[in-house]
Protein backbone atom coordinates (compact mmCIF):
# COMPACT_ATOMS: atom_id res chain seq x y z
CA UNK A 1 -28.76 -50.41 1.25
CA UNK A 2 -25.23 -48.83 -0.13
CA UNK A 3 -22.56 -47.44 1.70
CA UNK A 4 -21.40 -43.98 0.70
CA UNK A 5 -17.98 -42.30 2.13
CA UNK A 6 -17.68 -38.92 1.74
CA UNK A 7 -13.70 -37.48 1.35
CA UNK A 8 -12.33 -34.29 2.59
CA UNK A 9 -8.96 -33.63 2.28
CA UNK A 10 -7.95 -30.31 1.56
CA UNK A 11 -8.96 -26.84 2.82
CA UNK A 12 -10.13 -25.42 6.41
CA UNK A 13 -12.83 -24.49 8.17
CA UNK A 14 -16.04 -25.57 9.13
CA UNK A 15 -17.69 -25.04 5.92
CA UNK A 16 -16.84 -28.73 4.72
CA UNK A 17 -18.43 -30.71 7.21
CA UNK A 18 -21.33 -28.09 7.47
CA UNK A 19 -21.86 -27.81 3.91
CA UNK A 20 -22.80 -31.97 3.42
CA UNK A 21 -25.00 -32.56 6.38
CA UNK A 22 -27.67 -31.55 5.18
CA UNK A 23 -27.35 -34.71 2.03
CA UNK A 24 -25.80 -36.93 4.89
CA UNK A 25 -28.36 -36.79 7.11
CA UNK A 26 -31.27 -37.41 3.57
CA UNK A 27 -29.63 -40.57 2.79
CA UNK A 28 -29.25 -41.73 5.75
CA UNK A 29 -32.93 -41.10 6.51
CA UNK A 30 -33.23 -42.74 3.21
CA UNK A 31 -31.28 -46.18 4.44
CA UNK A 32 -27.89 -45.42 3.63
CA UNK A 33 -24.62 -46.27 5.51
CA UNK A 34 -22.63 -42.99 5.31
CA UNK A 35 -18.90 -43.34 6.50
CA UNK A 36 -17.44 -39.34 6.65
CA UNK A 37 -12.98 -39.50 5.83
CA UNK A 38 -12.17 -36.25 6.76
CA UNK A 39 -9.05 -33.76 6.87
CA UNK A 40 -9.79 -32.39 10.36
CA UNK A 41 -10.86 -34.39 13.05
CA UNK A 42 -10.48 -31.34 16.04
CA UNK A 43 -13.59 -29.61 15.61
CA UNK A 44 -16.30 -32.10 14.84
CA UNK A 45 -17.74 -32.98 18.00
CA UNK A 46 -19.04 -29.31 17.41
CA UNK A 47 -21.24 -30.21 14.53
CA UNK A 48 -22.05 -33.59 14.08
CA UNK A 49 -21.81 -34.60 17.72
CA UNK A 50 -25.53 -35.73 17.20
CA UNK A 51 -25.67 -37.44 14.23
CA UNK A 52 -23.46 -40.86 15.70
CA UNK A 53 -21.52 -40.53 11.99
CA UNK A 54 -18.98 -42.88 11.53
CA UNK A 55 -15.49 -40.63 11.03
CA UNK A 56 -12.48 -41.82 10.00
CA UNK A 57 -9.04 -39.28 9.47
CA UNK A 58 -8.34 -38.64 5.79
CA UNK A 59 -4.70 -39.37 4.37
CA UNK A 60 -3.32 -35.68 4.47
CA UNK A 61 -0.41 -34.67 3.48
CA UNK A 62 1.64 -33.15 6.41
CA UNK A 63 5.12 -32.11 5.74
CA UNK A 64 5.52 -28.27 4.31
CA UNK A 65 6.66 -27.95 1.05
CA UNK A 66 8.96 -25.10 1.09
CA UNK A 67 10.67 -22.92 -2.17
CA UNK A 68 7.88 -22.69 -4.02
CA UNK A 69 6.74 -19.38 -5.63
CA UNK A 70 2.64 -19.02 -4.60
CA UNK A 71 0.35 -21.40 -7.46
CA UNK A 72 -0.95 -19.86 -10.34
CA UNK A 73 -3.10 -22.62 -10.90
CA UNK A 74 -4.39 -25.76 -9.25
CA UNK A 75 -1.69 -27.72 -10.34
CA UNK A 76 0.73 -25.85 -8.61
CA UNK A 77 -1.98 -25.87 -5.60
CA UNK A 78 -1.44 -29.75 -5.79
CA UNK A 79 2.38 -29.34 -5.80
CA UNK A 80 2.03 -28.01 -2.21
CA UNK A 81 0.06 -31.33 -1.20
CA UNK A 82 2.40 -34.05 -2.03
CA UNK A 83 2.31 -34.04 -5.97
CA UNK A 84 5.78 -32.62 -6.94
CA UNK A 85 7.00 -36.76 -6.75
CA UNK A 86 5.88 -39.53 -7.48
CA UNK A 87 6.66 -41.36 -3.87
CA UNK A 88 5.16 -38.75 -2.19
CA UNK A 89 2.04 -39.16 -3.91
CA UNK A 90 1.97 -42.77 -4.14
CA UNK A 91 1.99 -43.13 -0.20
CA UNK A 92 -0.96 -40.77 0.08
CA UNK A 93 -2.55 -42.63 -2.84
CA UNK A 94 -2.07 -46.12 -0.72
CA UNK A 95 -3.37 -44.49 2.13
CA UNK A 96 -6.92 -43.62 0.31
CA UNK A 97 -6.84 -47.01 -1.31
CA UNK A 98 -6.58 -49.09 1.99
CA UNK A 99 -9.64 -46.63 3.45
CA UNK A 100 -11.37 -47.60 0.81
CA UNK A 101 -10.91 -51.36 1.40
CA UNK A 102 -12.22 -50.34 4.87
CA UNK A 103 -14.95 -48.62 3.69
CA UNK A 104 -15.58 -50.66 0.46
CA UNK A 105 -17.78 -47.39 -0.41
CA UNK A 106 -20.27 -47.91 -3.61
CA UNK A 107 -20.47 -44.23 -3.81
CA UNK A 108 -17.62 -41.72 -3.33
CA UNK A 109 -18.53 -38.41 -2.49
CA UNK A 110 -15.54 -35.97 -3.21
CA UNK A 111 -15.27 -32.72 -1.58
CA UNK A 112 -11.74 -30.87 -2.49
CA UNK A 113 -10.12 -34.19 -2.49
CA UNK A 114 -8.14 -34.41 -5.30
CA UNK A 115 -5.84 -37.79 -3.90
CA UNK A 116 -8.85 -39.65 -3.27
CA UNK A 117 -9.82 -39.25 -7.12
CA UNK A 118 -6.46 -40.53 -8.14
CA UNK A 119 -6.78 -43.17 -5.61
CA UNK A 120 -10.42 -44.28 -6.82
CA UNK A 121 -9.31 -44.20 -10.34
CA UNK A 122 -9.85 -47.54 -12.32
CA UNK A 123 -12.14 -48.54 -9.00
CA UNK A 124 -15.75 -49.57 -9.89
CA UNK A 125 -17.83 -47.22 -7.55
CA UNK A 126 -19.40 -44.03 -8.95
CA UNK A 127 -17.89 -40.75 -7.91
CA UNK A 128 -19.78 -36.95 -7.38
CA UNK A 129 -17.73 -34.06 -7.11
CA UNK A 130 -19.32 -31.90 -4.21
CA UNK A 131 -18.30 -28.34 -3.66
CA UNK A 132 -17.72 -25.21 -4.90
CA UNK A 133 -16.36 -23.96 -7.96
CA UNK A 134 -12.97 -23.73 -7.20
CA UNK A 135 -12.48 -27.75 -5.88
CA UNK A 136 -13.47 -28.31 -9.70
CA UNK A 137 -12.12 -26.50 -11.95
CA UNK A 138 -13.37 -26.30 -15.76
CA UNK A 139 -12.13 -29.01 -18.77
CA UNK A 140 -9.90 -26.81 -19.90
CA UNK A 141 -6.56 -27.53 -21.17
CA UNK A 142 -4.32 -25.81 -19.34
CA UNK A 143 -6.66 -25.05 -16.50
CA UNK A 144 -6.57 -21.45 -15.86
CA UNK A 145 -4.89 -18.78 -13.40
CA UNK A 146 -5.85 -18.75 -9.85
CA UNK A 147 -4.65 -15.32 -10.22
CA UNK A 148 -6.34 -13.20 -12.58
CA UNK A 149 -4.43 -9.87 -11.16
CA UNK A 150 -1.38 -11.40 -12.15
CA UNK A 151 0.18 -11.77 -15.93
CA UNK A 152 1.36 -15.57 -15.68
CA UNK A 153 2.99 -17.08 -19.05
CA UNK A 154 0.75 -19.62 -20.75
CA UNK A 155 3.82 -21.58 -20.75
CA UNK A 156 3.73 -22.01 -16.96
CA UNK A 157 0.44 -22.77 -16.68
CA UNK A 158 1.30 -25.95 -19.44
CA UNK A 159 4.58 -26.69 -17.72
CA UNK A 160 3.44 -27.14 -14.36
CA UNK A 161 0.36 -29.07 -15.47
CA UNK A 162 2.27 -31.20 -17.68
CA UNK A 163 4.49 -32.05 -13.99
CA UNK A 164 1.58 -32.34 -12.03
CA UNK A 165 0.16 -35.35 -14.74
CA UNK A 166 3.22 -36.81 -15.20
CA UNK A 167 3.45 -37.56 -11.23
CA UNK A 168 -0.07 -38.54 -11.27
CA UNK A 169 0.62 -41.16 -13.74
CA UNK A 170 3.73 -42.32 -12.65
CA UNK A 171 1.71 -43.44 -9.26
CA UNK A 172 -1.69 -44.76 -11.39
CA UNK A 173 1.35 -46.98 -13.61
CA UNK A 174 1.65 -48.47 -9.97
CA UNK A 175 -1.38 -48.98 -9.44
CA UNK A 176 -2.71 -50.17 -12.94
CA UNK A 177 -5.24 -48.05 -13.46
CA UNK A 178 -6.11 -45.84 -16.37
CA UNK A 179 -3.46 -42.50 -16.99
CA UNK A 180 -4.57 -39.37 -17.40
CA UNK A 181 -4.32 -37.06 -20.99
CA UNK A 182 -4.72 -33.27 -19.18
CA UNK A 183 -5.33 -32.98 -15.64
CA UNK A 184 -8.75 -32.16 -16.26
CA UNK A 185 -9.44 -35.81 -16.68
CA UNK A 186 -9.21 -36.07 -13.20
CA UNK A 187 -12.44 -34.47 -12.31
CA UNK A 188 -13.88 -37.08 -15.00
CA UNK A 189 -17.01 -38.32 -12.17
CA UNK A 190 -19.89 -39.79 -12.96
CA UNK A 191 -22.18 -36.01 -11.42
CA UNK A 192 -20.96 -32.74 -10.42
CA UNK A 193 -22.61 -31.10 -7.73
CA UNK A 194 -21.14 -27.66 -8.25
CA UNK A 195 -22.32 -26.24 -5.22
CA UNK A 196 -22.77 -22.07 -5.84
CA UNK A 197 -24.52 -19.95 -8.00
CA UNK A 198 -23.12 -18.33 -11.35
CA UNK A 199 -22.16 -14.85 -10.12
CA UNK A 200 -19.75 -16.49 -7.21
CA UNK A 201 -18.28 -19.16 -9.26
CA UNK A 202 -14.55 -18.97 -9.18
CA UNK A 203 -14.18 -19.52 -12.60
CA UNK A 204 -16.46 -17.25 -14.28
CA UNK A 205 -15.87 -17.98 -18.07
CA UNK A 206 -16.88 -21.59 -16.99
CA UNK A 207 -18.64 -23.54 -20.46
CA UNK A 208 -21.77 -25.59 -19.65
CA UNK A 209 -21.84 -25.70 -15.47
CA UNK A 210 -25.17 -26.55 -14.07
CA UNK A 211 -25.25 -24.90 -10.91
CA UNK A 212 -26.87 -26.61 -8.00
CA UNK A 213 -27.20 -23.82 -5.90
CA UNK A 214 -24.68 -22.85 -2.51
CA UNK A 215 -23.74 -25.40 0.22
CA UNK A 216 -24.37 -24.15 3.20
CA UNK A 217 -26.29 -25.11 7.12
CA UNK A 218 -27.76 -22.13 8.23
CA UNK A 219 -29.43 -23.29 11.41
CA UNK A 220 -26.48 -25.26 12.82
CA UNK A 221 -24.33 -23.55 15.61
CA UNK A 222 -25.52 -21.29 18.65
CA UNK A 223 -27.85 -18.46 18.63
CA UNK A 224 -25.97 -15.33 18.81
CA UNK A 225 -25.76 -12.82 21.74
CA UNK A 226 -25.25 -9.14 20.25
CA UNK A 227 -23.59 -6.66 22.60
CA UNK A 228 -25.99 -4.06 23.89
CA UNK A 229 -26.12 -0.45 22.70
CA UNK A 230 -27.61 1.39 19.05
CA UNK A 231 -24.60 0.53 16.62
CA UNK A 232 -24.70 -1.01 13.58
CA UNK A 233 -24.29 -5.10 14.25
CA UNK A 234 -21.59 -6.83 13.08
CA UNK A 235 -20.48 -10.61 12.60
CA UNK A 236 -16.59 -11.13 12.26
CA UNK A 237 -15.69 -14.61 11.54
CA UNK A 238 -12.13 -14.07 10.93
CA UNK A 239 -9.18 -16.15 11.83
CA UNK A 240 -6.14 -15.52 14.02
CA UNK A 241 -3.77 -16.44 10.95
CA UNK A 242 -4.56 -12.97 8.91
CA UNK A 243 -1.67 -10.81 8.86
CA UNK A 244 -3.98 -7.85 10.29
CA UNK A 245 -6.02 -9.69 12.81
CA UNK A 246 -5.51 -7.79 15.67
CA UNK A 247 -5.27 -4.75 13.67
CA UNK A 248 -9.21 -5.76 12.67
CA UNK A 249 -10.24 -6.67 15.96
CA UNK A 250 -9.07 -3.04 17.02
CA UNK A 251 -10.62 -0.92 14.62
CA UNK A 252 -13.66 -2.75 15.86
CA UNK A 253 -13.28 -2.50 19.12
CA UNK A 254 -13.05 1.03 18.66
CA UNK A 255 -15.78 1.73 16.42
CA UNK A 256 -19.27 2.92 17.00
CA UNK A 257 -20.54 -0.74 16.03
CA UNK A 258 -21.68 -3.78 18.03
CA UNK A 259 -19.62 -6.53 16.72
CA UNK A 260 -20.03 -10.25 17.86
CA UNK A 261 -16.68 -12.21 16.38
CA UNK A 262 -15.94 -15.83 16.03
CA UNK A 263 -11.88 -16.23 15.65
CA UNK A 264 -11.81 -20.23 15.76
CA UNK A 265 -8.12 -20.29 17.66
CA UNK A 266 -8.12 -17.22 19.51
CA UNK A 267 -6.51 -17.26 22.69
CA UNK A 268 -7.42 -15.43 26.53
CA UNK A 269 -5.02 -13.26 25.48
CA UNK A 270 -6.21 -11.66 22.51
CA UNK A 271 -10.19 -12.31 23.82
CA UNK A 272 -8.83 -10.44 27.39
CA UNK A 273 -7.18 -7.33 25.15
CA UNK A 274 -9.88 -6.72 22.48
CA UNK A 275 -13.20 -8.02 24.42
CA UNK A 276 -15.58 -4.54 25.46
CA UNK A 277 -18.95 -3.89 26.01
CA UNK A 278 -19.61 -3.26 22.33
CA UNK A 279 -16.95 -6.51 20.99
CA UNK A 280 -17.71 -10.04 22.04
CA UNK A 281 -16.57 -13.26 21.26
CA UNK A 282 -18.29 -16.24 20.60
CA UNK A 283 -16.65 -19.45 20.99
CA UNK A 284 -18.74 -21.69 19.32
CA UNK A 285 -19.77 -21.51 15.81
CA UNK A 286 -23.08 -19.37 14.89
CA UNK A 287 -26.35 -20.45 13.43
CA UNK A 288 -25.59 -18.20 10.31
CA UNK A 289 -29.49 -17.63 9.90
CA UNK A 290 -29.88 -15.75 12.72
CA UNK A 291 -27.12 -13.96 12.02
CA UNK A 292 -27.29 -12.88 8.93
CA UNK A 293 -31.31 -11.35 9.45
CA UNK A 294 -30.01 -9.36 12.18
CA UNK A 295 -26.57 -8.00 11.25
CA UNK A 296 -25.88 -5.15 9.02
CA UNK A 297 -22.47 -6.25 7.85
CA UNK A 298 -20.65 -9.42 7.76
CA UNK A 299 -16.85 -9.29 7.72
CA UNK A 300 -14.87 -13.06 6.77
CA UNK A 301 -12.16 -14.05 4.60
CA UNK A 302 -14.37 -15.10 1.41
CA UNK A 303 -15.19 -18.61 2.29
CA UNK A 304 -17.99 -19.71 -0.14
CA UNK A 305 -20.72 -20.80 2.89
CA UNK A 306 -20.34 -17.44 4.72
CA UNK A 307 -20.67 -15.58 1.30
CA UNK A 308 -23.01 -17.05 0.26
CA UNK A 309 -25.06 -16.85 2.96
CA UNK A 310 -25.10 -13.71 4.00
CA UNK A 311 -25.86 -12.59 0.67
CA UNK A 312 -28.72 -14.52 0.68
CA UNK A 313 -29.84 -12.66 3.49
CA UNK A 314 -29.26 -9.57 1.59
CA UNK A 315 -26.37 -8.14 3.36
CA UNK A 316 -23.16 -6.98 2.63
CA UNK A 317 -19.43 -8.16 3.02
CA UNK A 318 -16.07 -6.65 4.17
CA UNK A 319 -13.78 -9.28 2.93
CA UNK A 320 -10.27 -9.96 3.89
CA UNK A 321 -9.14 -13.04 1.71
CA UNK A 322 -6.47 -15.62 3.35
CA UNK A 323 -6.27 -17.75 0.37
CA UNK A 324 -6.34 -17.86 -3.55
CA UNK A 325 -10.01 -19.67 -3.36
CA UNK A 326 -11.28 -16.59 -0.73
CA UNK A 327 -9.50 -14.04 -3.21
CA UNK A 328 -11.41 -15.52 -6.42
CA UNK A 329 -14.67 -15.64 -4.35
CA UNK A 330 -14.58 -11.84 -3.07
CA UNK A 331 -13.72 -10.32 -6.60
CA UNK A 332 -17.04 -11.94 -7.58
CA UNK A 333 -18.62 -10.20 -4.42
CA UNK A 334 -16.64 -6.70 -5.36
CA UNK A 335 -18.03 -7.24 -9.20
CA UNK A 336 -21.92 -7.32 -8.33
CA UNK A 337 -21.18 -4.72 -5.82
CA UNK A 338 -22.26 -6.42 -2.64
CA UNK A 339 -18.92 -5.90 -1.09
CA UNK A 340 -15.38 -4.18 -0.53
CA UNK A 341 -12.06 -6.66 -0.64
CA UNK A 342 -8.59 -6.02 0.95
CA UNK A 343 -6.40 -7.99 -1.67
CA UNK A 344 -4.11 -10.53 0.02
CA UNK A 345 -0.78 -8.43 -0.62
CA UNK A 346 -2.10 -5.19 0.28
CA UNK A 347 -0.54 -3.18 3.21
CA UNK A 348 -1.35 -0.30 5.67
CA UNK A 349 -5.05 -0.88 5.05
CA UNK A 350 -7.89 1.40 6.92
CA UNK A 351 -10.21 -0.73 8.37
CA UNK A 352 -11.70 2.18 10.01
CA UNK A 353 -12.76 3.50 6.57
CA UNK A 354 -13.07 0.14 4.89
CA UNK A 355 -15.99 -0.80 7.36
CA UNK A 356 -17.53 2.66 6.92
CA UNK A 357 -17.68 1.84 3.50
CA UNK A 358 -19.14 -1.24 3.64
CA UNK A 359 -21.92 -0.20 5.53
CA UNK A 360 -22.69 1.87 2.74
CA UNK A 361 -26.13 1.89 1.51
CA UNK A 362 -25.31 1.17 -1.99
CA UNK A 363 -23.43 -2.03 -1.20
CA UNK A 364 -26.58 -3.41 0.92
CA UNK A 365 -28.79 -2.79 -1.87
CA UNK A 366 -26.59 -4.70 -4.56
CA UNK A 367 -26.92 -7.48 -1.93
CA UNK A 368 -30.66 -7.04 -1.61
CA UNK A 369 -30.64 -7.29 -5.09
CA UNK A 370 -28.75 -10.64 -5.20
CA UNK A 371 -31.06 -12.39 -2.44
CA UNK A 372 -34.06 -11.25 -4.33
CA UNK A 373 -32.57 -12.99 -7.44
CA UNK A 374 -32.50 -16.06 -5.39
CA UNK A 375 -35.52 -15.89 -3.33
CA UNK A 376 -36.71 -19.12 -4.62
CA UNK A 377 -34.00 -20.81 -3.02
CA UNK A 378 -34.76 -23.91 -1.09
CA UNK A 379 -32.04 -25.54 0.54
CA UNK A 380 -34.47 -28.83 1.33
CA UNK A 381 -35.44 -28.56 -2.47
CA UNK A 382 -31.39 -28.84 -3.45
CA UNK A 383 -31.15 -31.88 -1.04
CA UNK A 384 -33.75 -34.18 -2.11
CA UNK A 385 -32.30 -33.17 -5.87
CA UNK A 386 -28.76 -34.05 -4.45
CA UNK A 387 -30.47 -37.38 -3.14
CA UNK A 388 -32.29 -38.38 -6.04
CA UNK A 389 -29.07 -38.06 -8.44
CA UNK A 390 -27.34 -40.06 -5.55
CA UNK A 391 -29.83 -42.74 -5.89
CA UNK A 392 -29.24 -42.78 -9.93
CA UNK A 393 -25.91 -43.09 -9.29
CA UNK A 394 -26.21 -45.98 -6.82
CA UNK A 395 -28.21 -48.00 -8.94
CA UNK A 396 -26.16 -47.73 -11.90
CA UNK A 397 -22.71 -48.21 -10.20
CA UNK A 398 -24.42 -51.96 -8.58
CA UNK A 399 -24.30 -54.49 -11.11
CA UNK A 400 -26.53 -57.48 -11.61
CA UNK A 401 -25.45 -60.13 -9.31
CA UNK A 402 -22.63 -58.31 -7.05
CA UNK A 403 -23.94 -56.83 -3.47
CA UNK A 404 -24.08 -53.47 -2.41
CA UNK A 405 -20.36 -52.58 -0.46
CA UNK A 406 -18.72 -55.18 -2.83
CA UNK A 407 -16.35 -51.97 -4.31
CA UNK A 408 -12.97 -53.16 -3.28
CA UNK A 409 -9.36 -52.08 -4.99
């Protein structure tokens, strides 16, 4: 059968690896050698530990790029990654083409990976975007603003894109394959698996999307432990990198609530200070299922899995965005009324009142309203549809006469 390598290389969380298992694990069943190149090796054991995946470490780009005012658009997001030069790039570029020699992949599964789609550029195996909306942008020229709050001059927008292709192509000259027009051409793939639903897409005014429903593994992790007593239940997933975390972690501690938090990082320390009767920690990651039938509020930064499913489970959200793709993801929340954001920039919050807000009845029901929309959801459905297209793609990217894995640069 083929051989399929799916590429991770920017972003955090567990939501990346999670998110694919599910179409891993199908074509495997299905005969496939699946090969996972991924940005974070240090918390995998926890969720693929039995699967016996191959893994291999994605070429990352590690120095920090310093001086730069925060993107406006995904250029600049790329600027922060090792595009602002050409011999920056080109060394990452190398470092995806020699995985691929490794790999010789006849299918290249792309989640937020932009190098690996210069890289595989010119290349003869297909390529599927997989993800949400905001790790593929629309075919716009200039791509939008990250940053609708914010007035940015159209002329940035086409200045820093204009950089961003210019380095691209300078590296793809090297490499003698085809230059790009706009950077849109970039995400030019042979299938799209845009992996939300329209009302959480990051870019809303998106032109002819076909949505393939939300990524997410609902049944992975541990079953959670709620703290005894009558409170309202609450799931925290929050990270120790917020600017208010242990401001959040107090105004639970002190509330009236049972709270169960997952704070991937967190130290004795802070577990030893904020840990109670009603406030417990859980150190491995949550079968988001469970926990989203029996909480009444879920509090995270916006990441598209957590959203997604706990508004599929018809809760709420009290949202506290880390990122530009969190802050594009909870506006959509805060616009069908299933939730309350803290902007990113925004100082001497209450969380006290915030999470008496969000427990509101009004916000549950727009979330009610949202799951019932999508009641027909099946995530086994979206996999063998992922599969199939996969299999489409497989047989058109082996020509007459070559074998499968024969994708070399």
């Amino acid at each position: 059968m083929s051989h399929i390598l799916y590429a991770w290389e920017l972003g955090r969380g567990y939501g990346h690896v999670a998110g694919v298992l599910p179409l891993v694990r199908k074509l495997r069943r299905d005969g496939h050698t699946v090969t996972l190149a991924l940005r974070d090796l240090s918390r995998v054991d926890v969720l693929i530990s039995g699967d016996a995946l191959p893994v291999l470490q994605a070429p990352v780009w590690f120095p920090e790029t310093v001086g730069l005012p925060p993107a406006v658009n995904y250029a600049e997001i790329l600027f922060v990654v090792g595009y602002l030069t050409a011999a920056g790039l080109e060394s990452l570029v190398r470092g995806w083409r020699a995985l691929f020699a490794r790999v010789r992949p006849d299918l290249l599964i792309v989640d937020h990976a932009p190098t690996a789609l210069v890289a595989s550029r010119g290349l003869t195996m297909a390529r599927a975007l997989f993800g949400s909306g905001f790790f593929s942008p629309p075919r716009v020229h200039p791509m939008p603003s990250i940053r609708p709050s914010l007035a940015v001059p159209p002329d940035r927008l086409l200045q820093s894109e204009q950089r961003a292709v210019d380095v691209i192509n300078t590296v793809l000259d090297q490499l003698h394959a085809p230059p790009l027009r706009i950077l849109a051409d970039l995400f030019d793939v042979d299938e799209d698996f845009l992996c939300t639903f329209a009302e959480l897409d990051h870019y809303p005014d998106r032109a002819g999307a076909r949505y393939w429903g939300a990524r997410f593994v609902a049944t992975e992790g541990a079953p959670p432990e709620w703290p005894a007593g009558a409170g309202h239940k609450i799931f925290a997933y929050v990270e120790p990198a917020h600017r208010d975390f242990e401001r959040v972690l107090q105004h639970l501690r002190e509330g009236p609530h049972r709270v169960l938090v997952h704070a991937p990082g967190t130290d004795d320390r802070i577990r030893r200070r904020y840990g109670a009767p009603s406030l417990e920690f859980a150190a491995a990651p949550l079968q988001m299922a469970r926990v989203t039938a029996e909480c009444d509020l879920v509090v995270c930064h916006g990441g598209s899995g957590t959203v997604v499913a706990t508004l599929l489970a018809g809760r709420p959200l009290l949202l506290l965005p880390l990122h530009p793709d969190h802050s594009l993801t909870s506006r959509a929340v805060v616009e069908i009324g299933a939730g309350v954001m803290v902007p990113e920039d925004e100082v001497g919050v209450s969380y006290r009142r915030l999470l008496t807000e969000a427990l509101a009845p009004a916000y549950r029901e727009r979330a009610r309203a949202f799951a019932d929309r999508y009641a027909d959801f099946d995530q086994d459905r979206q996999v063998e549809r992922m599969t199939a297209r996969c299999s489409e793609l497989l047989g058109a990217s082996i020509a007459p006469g070559r074998a499968p894995g024969a994708n070399a640069p």
